[in-house]
N, C-alpha and C. Protein backbone atom coordinates (compact mmCIF):
# COMPACT_ATOMS: atom_id res chain seq x y z
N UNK A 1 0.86 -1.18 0.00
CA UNK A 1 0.00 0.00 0.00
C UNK A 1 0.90 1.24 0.00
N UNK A 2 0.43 2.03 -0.75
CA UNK A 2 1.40 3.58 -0.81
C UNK A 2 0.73 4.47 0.69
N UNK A 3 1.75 5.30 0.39
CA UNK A 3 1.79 6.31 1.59
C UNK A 3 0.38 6.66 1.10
N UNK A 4 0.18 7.50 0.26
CA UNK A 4 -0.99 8.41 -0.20
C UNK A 4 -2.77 7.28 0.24
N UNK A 5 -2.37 6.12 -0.34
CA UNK A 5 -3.73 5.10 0.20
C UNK A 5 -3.91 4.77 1.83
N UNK A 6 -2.54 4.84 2.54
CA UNK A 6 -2.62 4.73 3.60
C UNK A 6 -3.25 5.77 4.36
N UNK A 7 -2.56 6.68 3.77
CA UNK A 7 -2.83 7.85 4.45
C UNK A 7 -4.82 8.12 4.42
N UNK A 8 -5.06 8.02 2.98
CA UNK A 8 -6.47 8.17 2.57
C UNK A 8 -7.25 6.92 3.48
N UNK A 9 -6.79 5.60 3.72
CA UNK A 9 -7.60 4.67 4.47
C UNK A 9 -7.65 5.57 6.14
N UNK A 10 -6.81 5.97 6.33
CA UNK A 10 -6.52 6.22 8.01
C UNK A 10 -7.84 7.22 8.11
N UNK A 11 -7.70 8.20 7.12
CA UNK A 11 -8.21 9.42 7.09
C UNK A 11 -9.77 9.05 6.81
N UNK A 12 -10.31 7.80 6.43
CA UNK A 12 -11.71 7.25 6.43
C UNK A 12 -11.96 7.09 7.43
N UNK A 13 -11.24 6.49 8.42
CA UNK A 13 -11.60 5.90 9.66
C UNK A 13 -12.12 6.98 10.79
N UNK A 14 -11.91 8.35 10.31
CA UNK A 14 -12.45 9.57 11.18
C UNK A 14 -13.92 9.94 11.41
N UNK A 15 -14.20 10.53 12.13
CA UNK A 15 -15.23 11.00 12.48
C UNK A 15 -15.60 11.87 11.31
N UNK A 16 -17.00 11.93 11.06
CA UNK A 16 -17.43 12.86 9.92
C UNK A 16 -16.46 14.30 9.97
N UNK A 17 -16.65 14.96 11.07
CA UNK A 17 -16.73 16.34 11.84
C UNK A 17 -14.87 16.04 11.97
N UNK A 18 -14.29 15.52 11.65
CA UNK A 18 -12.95 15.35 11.65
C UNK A 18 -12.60 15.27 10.13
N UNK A 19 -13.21 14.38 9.34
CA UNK A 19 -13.04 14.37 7.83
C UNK A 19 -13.02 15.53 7.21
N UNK A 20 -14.03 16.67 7.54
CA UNK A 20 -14.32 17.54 6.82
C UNK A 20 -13.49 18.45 7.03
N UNK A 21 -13.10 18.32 8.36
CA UNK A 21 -11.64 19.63 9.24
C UNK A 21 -10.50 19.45 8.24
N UNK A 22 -10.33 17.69 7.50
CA UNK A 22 -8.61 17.66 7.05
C UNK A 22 -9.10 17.31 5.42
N UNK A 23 -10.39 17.60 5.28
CA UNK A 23 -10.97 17.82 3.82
C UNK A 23 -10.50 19.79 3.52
N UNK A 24 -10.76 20.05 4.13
CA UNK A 24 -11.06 22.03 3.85
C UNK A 24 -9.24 21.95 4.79
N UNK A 25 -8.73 21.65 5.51
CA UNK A 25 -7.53 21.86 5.74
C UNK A 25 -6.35 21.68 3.91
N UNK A 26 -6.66 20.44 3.70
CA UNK A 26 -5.95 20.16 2.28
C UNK A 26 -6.49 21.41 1.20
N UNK A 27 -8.23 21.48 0.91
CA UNK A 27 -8.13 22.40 -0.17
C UNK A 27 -7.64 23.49 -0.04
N UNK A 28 -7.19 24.02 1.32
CA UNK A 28 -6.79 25.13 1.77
C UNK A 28 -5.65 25.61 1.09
N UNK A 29 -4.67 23.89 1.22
CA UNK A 29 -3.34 23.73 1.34
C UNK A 29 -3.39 23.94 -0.37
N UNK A 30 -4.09 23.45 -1.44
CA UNK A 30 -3.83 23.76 -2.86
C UNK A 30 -3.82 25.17 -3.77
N UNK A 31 -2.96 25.51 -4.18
CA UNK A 31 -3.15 26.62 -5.24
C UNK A 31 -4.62 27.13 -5.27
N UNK A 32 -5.06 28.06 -5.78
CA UNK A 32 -6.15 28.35 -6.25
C UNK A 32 -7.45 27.81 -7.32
N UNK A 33 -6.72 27.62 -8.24
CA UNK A 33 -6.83 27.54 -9.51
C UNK A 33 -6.68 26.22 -9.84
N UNK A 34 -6.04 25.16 -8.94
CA UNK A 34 -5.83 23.52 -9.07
C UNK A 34 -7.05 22.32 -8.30
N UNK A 35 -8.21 23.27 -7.85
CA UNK A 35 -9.58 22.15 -7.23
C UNK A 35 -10.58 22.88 -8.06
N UNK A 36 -10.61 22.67 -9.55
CA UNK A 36 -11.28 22.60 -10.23
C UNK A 36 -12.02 21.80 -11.29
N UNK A 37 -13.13 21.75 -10.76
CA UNK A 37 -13.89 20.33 -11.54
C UNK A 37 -14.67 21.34 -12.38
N UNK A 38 -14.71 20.95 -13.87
CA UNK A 38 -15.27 21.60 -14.82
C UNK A 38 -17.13 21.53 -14.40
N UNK A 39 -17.27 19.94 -14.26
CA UNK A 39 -18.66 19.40 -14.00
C UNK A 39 -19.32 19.89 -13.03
N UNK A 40 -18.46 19.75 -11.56
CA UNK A 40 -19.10 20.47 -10.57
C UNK A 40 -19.00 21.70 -10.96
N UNK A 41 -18.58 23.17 -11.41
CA UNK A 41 -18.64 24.42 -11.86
C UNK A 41 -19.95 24.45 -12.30
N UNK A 42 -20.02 23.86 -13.59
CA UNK A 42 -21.49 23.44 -14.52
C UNK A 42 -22.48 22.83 -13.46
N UNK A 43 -22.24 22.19 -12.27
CA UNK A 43 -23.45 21.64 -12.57
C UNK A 43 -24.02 23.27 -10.94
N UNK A 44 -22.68 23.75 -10.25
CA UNK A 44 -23.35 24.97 -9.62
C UNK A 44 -23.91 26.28 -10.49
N UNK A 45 -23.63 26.16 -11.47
CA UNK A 45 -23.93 27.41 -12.59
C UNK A 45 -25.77 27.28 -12.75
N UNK A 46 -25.86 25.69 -12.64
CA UNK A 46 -27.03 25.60 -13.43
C UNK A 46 -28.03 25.59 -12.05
N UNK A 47 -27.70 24.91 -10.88
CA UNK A 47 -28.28 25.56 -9.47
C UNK A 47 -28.14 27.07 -9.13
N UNK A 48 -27.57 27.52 -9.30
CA UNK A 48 -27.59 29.29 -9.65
C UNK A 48 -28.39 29.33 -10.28
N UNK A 49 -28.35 29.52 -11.80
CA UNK A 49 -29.72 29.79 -12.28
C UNK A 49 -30.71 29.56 -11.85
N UNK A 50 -31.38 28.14 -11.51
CA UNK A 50 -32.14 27.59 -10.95
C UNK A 50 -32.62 28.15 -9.66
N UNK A 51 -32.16 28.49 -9.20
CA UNK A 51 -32.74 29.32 -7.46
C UNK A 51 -32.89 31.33 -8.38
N UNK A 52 -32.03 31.57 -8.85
CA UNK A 52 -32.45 33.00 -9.51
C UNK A 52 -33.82 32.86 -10.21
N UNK A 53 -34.01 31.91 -10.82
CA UNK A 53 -35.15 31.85 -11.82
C UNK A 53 -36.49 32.14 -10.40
N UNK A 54 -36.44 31.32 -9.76
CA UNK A 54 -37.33 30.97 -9.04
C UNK A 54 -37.80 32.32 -7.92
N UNK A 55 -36.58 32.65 -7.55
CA UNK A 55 -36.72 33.87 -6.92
C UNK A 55 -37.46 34.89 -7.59
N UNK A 56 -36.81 34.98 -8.69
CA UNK A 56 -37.38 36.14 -10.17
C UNK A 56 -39.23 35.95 -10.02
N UNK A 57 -39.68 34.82 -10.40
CA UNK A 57 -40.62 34.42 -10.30
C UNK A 57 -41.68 34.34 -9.07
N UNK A 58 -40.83 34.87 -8.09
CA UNK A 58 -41.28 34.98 -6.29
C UNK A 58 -42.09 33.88 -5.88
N UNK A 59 -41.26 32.90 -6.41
CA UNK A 59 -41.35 31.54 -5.42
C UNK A 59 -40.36 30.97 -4.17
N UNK A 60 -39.56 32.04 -4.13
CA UNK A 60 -38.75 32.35 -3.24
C UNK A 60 -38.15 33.57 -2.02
N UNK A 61 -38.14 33.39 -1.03
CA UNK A 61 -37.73 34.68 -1.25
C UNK A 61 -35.82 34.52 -0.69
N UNK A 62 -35.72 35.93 -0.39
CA UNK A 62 -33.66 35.67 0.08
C UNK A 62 -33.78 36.66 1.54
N UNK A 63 -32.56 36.26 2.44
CA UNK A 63 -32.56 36.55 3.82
C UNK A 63 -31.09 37.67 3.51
N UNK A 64 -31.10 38.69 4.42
CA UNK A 64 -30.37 39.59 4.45
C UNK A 64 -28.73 38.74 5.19
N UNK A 65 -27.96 39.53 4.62
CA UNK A 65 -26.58 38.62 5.16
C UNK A 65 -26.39 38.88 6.74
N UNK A 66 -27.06 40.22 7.23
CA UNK A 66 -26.75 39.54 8.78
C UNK A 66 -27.57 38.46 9.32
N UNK A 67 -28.42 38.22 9.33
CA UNK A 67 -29.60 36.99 9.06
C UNK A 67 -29.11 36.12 8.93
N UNK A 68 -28.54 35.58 7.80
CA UNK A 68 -27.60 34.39 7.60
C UNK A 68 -26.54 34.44 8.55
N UNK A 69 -25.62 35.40 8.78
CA UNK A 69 -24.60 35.39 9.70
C UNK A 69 -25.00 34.77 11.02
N UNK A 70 -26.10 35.40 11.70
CA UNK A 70 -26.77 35.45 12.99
C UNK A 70 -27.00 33.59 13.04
N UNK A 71 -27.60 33.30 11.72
CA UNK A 71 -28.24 31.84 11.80
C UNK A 71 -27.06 30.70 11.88
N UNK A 72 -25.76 31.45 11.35
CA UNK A 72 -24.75 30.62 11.15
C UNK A 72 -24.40 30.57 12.70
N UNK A 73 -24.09 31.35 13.07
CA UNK A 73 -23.80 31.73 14.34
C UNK A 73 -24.14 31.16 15.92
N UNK A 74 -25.61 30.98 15.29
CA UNK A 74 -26.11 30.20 16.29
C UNK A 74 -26.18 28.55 16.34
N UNK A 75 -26.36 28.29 14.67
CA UNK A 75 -25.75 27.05 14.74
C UNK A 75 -24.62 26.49 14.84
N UNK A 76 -23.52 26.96 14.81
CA UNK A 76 -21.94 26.73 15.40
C UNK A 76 -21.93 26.95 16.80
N UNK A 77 -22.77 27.37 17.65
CA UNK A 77 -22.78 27.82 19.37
C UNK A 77 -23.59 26.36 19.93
N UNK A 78 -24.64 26.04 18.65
CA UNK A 78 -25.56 24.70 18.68
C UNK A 78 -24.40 23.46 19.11
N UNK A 79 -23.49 23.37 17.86
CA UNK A 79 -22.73 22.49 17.87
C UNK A 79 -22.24 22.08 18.45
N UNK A 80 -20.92 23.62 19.12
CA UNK A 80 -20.05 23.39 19.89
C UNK A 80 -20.99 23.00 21.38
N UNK A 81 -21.64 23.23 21.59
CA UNK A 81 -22.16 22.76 22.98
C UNK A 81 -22.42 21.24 22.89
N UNK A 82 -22.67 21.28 21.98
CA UNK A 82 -23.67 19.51 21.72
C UNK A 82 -22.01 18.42 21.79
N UNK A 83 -21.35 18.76 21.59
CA UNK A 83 -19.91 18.55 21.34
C UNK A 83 -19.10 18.19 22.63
């Protein structure tokens, strides 16, 4: 087994909430411009549209960014306690 599979088996064996810490730690660690998936781009372009359309159409509506902040906020205070 190579370093890189080992490393990737060890790194399965984590806790979700640990995976995702040394998932966003690595993309951190890459260039800019080198975690680019053409498909995933395309397929958020077309969920963009898709939520604009809908909004346009006021089947939606959108929350002000302190709103979102506040909501984020409280669910990370959620967490860390539950934790």
């Amino acid at each position: 087994m190579s370093v890189r599979e080992e490393i990737l088996q060890r790194a399965l064996e984590l806790t979700p909430d640990d995976r995702a810490y040394v998932a966003d730690q690595l993309e951190a660690s890459l260039p800019t411009d080198s975690f680019v998936d053409h498909e995933i781009a395309a397929a958020w372009f077309e969920e963009i549209e898709r939520r604009v359309e809908k909004y346009d159409r006021g089947e939606s509506t959108a929350l002000g960014f302190e709103e979102v902040l506040e909501n984020m906020r409280q669910a990370l205070a959620a967490r860390r306690a539950s934790s």
